[in-house]
PDB file of N, CA and C in Angstrom:
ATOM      1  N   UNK A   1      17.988  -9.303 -17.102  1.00  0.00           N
ATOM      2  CA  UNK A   1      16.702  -9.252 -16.428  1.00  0.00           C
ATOM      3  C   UNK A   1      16.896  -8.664 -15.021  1.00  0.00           C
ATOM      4  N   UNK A   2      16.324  -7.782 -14.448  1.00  0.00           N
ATOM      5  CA  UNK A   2      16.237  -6.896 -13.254  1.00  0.00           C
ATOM      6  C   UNK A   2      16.092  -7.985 -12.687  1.00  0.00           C
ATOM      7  N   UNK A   3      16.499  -8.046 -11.487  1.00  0.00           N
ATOM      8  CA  UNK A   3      15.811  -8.740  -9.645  1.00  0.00           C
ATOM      9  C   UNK A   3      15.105  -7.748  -9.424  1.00  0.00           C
ATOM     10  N   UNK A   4      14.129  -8.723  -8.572  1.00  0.00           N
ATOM     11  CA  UNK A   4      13.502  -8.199  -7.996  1.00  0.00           C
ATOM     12  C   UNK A   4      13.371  -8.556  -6.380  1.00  0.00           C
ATOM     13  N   UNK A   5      13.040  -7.581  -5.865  1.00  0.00           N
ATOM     14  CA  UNK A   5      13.441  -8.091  -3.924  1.00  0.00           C
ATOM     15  C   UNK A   5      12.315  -9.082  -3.526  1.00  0.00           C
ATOM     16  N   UNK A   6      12.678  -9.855  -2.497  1.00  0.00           N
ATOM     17  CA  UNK A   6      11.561 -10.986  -2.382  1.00  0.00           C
ATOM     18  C   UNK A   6      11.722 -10.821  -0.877  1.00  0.00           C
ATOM     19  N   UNK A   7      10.558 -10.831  -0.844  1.00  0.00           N
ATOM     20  CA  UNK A   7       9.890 -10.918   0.506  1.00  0.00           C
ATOM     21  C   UNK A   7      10.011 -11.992   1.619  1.00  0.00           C
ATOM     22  N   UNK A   8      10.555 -12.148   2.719  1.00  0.00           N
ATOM     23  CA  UNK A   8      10.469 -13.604   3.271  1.00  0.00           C
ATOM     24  C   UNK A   8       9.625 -13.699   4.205  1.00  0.00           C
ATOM     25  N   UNK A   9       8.888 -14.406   4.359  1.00  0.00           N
ATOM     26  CA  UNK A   9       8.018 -14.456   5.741  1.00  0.00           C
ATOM     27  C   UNK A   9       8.447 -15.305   7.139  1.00  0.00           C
ATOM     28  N   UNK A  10       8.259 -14.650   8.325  1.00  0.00           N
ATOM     29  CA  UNK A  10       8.830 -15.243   9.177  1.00  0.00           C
ATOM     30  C   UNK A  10       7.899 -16.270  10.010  1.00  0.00           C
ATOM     31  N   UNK A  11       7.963 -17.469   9.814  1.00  0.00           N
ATOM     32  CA  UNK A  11       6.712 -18.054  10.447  1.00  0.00           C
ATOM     33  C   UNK A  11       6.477 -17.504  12.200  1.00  0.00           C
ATOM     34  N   UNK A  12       7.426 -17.067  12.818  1.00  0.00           N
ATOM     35  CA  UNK A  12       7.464 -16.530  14.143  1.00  0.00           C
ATOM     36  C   UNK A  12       6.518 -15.263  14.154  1.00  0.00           C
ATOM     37  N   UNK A  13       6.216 -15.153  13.107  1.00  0.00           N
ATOM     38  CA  UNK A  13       5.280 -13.912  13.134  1.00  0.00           C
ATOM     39  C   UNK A  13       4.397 -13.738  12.786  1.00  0.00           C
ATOM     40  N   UNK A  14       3.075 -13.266  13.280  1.00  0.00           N
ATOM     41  CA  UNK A  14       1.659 -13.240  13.200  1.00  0.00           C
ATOM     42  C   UNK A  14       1.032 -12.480  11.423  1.00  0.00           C
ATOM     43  N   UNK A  15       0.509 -12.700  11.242  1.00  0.00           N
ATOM     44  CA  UNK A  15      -0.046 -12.220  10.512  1.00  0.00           C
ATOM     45  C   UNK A  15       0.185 -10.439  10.787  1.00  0.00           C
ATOM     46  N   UNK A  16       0.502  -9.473  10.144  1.00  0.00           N
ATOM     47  CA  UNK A  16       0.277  -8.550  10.695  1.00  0.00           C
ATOM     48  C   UNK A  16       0.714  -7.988  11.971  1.00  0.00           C
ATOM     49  N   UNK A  17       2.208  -8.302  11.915  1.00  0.00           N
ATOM     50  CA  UNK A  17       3.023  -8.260  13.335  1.00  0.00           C
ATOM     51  C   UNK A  17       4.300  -7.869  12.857  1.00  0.00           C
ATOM     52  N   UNK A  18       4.373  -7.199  11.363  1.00  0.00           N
ATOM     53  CA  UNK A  18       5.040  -7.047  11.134  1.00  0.00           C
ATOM     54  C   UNK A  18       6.183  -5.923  12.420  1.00  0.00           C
ATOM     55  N   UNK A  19       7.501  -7.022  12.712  1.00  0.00           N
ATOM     56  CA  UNK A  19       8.157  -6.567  13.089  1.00  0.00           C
ATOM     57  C   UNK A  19       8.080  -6.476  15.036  1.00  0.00           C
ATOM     58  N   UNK A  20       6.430  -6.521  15.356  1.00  0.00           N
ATOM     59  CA  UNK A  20       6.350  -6.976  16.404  1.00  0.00           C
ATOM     60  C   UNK A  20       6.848  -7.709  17.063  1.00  0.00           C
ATOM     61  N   UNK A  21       6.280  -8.537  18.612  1.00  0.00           N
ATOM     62  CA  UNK A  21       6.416  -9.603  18.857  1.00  0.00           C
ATOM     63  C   UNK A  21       5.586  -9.544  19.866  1.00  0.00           C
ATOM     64  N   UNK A  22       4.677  -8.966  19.969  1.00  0.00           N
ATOM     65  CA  UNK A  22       3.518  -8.913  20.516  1.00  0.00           C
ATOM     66  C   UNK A  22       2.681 -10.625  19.908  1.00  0.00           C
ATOM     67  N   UNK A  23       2.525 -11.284  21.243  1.00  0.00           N
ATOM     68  CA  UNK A  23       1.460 -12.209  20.639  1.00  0.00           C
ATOM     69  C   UNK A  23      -0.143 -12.333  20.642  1.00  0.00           C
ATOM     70  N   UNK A  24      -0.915 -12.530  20.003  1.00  0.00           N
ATOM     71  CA  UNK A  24      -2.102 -12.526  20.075  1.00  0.00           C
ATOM     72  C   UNK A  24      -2.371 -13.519  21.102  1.00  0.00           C
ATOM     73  N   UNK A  25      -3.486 -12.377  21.780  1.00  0.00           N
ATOM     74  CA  UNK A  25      -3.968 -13.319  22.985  1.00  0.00           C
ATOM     75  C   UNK A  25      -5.770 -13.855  22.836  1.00  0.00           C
ATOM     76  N   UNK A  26      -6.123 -14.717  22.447  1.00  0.00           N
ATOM     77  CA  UNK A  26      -7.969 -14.381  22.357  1.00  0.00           C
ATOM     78  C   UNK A  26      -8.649 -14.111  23.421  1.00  0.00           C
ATOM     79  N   UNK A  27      -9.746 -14.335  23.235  1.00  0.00           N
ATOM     80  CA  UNK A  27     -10.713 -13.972  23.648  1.00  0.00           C
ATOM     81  C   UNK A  27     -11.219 -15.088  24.565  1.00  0.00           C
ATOM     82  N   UNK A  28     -11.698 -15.681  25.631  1.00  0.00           N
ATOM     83  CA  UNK A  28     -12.182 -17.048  25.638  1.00  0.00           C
ATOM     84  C   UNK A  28     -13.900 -16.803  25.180  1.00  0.00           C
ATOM     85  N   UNK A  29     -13.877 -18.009  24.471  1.00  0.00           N
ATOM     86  CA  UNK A  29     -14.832 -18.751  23.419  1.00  0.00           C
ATOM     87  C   UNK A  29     -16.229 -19.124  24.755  1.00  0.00           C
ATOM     88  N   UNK A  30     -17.061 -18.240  24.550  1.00  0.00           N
ATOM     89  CA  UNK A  30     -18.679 -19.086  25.637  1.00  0.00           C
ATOM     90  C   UNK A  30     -18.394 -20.317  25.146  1.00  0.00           C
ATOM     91  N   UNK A  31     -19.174 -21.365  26.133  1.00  0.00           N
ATOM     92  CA  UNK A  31     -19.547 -22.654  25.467  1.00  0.00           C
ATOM     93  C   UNK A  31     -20.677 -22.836  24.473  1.00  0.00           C
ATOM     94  N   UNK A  32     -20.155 -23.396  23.660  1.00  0.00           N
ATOM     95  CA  UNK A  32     -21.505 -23.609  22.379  1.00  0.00           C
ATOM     96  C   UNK A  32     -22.934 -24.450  22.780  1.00  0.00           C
ATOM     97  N   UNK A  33     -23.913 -23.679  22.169  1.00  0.00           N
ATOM     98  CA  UNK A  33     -24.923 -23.723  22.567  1.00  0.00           C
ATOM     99  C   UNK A  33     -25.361 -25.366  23.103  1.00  0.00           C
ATOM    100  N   UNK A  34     -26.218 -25.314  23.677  1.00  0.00           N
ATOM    101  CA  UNK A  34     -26.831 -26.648  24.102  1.00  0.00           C
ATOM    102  C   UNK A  34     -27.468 -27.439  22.771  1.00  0.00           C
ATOM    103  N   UNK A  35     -28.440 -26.914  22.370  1.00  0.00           N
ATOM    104  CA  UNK A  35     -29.273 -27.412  21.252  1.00  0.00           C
ATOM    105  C   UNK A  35     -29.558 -26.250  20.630  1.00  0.00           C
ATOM    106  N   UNK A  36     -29.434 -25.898  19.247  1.00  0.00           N
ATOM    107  CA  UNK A  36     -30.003 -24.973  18.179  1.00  0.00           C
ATOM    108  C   UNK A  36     -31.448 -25.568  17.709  1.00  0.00           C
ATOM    109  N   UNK A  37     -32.342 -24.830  18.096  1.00  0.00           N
ATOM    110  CA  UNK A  37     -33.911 -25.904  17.971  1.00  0.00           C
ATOM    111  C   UNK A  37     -34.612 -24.708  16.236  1.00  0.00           C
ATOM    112  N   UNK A  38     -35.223 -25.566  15.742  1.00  0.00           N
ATOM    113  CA  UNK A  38     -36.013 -25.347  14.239  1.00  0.00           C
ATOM    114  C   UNK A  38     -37.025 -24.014  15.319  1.00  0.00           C
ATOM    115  N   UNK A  39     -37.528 -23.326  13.676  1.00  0.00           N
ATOM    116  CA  UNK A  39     -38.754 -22.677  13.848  1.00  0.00           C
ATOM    117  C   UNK A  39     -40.008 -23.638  14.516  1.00  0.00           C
ATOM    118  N   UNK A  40     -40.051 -24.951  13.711  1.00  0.00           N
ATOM    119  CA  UNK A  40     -41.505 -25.386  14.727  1.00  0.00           C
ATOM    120  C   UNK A  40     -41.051 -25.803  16.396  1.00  0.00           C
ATOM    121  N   UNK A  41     -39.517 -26.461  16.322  1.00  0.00           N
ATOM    122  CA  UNK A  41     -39.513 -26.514  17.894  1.00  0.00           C
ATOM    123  C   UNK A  41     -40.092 -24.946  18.828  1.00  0.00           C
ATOM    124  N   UNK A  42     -39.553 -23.725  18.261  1.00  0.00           N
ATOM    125  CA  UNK A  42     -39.691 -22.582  18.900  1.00  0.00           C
ATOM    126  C   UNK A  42     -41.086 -21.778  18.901  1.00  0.00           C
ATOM    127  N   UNK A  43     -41.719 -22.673  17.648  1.00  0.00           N
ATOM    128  CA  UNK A  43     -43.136 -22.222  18.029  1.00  0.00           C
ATOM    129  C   UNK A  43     -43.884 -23.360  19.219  1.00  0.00           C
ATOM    130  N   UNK A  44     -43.424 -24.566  19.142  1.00  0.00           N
ATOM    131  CA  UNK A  44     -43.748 -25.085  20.538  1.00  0.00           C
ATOM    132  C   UNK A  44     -43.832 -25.029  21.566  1.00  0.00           C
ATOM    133  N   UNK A  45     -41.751 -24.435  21.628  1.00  0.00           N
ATOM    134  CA  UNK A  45     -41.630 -23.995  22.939  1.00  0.00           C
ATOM    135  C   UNK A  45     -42.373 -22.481  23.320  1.00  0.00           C
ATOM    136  N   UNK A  46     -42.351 -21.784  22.221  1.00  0.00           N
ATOM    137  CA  UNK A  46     -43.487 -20.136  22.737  1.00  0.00           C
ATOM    138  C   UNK A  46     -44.778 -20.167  22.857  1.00  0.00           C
ATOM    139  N   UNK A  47     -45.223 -21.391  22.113  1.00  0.00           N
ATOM    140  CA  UNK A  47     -46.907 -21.588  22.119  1.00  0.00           C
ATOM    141  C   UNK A  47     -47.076 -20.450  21.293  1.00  0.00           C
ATOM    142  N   UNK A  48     -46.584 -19.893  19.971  1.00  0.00           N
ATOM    143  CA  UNK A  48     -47.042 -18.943  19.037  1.00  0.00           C
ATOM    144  C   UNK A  48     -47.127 -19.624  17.819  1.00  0.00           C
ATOM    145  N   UNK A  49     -48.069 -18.697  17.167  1.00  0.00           N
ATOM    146  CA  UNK A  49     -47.513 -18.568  15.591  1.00  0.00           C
ATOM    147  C   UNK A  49     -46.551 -18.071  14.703  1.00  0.00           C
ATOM    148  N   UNK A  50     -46.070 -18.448  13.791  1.00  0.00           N
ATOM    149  CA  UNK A  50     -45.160 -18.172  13.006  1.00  0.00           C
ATOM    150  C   UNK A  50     -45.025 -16.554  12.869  1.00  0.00           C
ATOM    151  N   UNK A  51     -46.384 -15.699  12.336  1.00  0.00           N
ATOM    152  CA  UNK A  51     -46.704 -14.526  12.476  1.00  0.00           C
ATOM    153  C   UNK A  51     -46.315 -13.948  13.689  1.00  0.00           C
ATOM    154  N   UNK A  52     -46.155 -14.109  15.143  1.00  0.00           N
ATOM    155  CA  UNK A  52     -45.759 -13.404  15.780  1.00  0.00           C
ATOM    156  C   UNK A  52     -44.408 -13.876  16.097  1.00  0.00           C
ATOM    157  N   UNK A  53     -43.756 -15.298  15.866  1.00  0.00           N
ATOM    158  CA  UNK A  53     -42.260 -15.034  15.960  1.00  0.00           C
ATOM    159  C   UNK A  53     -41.532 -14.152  15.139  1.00  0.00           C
ATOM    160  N   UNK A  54     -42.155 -13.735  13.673  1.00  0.00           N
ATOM    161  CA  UNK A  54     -41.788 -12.888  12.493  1.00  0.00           C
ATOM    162  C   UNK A  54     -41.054 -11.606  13.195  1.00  0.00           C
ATOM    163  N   UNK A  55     -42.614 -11.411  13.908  1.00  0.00           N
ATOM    164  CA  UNK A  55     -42.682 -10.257  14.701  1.00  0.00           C
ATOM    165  C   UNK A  55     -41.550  -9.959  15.800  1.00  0.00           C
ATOM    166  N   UNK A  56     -41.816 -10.774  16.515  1.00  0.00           N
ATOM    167  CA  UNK A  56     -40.877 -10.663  17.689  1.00  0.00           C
ATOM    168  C   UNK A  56     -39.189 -10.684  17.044  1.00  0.00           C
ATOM    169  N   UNK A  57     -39.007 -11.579  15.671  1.00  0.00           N
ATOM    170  CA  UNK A  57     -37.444 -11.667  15.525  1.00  0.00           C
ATOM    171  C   UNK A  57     -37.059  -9.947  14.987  1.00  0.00           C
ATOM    172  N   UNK A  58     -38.155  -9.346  14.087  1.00  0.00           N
ATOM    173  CA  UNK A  58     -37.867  -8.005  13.180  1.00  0.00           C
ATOM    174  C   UNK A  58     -37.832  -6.833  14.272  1.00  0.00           C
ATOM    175  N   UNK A  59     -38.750  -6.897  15.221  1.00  0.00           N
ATOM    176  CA  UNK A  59     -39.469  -5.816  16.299  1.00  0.00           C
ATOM    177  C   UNK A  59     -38.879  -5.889  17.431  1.00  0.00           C
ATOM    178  N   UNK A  60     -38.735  -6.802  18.334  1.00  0.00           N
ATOM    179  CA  UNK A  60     -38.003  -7.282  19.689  1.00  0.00           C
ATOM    180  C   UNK A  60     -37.272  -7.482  20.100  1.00  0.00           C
ATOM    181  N   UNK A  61     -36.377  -8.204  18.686  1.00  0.00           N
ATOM    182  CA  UNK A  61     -34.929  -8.167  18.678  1.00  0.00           C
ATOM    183  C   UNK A  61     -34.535  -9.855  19.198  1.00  0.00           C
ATOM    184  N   UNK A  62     -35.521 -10.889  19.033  1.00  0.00           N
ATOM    185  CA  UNK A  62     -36.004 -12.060  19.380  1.00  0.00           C
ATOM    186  C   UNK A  62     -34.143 -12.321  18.539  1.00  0.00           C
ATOM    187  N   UNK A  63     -33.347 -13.393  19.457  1.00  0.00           N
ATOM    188  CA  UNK A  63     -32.264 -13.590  18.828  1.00  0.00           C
ATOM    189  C   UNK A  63     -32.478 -15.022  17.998  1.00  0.00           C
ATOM    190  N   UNK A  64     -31.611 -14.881  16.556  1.00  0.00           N
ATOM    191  CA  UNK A  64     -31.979 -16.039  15.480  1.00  0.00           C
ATOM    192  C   UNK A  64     -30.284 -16.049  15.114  1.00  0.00           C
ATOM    193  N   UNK A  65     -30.785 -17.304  14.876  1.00  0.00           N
ATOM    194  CA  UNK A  65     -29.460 -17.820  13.531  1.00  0.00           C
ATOM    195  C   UNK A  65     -29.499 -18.097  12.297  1.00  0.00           C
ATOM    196  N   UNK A  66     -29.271 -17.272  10.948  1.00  0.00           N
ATOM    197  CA  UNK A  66     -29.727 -17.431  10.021  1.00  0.00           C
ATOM    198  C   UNK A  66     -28.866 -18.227   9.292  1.00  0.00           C
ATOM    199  N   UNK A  67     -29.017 -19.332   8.463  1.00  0.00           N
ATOM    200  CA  UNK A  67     -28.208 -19.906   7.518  1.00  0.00           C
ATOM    201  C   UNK A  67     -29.337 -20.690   6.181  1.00  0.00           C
ATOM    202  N   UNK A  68     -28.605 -19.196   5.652  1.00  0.00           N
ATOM    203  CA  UNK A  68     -28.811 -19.378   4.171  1.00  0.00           C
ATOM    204  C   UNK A  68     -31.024 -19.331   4.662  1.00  0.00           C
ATOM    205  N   UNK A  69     -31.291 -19.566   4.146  1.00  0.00           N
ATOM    206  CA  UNK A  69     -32.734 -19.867   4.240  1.00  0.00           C
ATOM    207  C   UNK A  69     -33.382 -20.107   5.670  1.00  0.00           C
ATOM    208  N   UNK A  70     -32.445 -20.654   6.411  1.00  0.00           N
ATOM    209  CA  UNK A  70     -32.775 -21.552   7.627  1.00  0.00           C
ATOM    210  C   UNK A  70     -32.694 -20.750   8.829  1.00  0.00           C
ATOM    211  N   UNK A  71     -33.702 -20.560   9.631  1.00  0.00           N
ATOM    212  CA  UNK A  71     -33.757 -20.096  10.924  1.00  0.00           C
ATOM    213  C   UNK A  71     -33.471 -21.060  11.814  1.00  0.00           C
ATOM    214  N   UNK A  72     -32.284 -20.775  12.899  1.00  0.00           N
ATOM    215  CA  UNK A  72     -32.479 -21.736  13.929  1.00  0.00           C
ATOM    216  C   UNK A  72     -32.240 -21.135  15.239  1.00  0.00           C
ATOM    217  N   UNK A  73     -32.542 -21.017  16.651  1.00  0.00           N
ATOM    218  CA  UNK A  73     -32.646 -20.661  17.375  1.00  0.00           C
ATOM    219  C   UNK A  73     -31.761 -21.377  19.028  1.00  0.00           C
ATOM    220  N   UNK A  74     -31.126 -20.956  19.642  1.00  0.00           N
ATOM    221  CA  UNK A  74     -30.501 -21.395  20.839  1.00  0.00           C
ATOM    222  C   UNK A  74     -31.255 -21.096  21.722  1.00  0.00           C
ATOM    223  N   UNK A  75     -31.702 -22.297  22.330  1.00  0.00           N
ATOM    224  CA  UNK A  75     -33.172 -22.207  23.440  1.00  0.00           C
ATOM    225  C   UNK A  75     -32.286 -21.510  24.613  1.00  0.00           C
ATOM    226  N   UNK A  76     -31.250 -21.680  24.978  1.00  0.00           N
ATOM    227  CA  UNK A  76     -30.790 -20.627  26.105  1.00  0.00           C
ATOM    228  C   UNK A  76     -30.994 -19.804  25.693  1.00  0.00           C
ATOM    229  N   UNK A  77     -30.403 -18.999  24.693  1.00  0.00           N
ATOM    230  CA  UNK A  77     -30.608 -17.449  24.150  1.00  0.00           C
ATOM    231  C   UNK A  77     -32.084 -16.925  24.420  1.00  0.00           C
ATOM    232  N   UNK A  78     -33.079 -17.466  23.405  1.00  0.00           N
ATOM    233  CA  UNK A  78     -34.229 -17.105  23.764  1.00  0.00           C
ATOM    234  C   UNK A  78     -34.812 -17.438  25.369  1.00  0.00           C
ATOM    235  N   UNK A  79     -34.572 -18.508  25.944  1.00  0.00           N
ATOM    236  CA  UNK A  79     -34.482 -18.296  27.435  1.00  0.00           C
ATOM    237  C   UNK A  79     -34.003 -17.250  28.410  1.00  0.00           C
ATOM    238  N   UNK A  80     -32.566 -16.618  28.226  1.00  0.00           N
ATOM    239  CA  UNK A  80     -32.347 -15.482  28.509  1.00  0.00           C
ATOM    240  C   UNK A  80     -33.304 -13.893  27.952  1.00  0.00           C
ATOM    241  N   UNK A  81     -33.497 -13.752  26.412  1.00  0.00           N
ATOM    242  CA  UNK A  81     -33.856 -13.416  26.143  1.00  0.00           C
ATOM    243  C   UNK A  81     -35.672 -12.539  26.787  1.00  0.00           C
ATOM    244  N   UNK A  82     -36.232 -14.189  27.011  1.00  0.00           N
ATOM    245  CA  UNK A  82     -37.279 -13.650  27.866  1.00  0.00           C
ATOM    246  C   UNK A  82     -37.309 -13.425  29.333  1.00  0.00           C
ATOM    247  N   UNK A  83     -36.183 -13.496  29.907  1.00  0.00           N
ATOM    248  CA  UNK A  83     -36.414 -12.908  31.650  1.00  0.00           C
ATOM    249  C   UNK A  83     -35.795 -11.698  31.413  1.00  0.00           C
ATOM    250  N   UNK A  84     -35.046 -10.982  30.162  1.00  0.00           N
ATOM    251  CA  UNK A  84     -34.455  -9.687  29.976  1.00  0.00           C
ATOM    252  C   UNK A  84     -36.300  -8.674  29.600  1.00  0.00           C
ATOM    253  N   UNK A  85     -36.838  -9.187  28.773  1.00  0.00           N
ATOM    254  CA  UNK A  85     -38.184  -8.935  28.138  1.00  0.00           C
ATOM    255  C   UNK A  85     -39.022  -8.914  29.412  1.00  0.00           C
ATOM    256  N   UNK A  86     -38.707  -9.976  30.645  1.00  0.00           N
ATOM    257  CA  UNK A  86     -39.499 -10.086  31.446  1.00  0.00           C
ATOM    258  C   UNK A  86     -39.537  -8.794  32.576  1.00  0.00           C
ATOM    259  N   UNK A  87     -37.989  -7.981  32.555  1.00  0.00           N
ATOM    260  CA  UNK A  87     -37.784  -7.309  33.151  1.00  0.00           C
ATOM    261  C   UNK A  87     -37.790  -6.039  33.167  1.00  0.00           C
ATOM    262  N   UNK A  88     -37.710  -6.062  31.832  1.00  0.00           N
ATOM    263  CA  UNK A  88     -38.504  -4.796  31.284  1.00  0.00           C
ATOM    264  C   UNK A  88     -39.465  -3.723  31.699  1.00  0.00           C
ATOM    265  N   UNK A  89     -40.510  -4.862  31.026  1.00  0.00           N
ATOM    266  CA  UNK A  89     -42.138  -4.706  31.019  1.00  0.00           C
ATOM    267  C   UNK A  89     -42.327  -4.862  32.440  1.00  0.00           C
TER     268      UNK A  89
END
């Protein structure tokens, strides 16, 4: 039966470092959001209807978090969001 060569992996080494030794450095991480608030919190907090958050998320560029079915929204984001909108216009 032939051998065959086997591969060893060096745990000292990154994924994809082959031979490197360059270490990965990240990125630093923002802090995670304050509160991720529902569609009705965000129609509260906008005083809109559903119809124009539609609008504003497809058209405006209104920032969302989608999971799976579920819209949820970071009231900072959209807070930032509108003094950028505010500055605009």
């Amino acid at each position: 039966m032939p051998r065959t060569k086997s591969h060893s992996v060096n745990p000292h080494k990154g994924f994809g470092a082959q031979g490197t030794n360059k270490k990965f450095i990240a990125e630093p991480l923002s802090p995670p959001p304050e509160a991720l608030i529902d569609t009705q919190e965000l129609l509260q907090f906008l005083k809109l209807g559903k119809t124009k958050i539609s609008e504003l998320i497809n058209r405006e560029g209104l920032p969302v978090h989608k999971f799976g079915n579920t819209y949820r929204f970071d009231r900072n984001e959209v807070w930032q969001w509108l003094q950028n909108r505010r500055q605009i216009l």
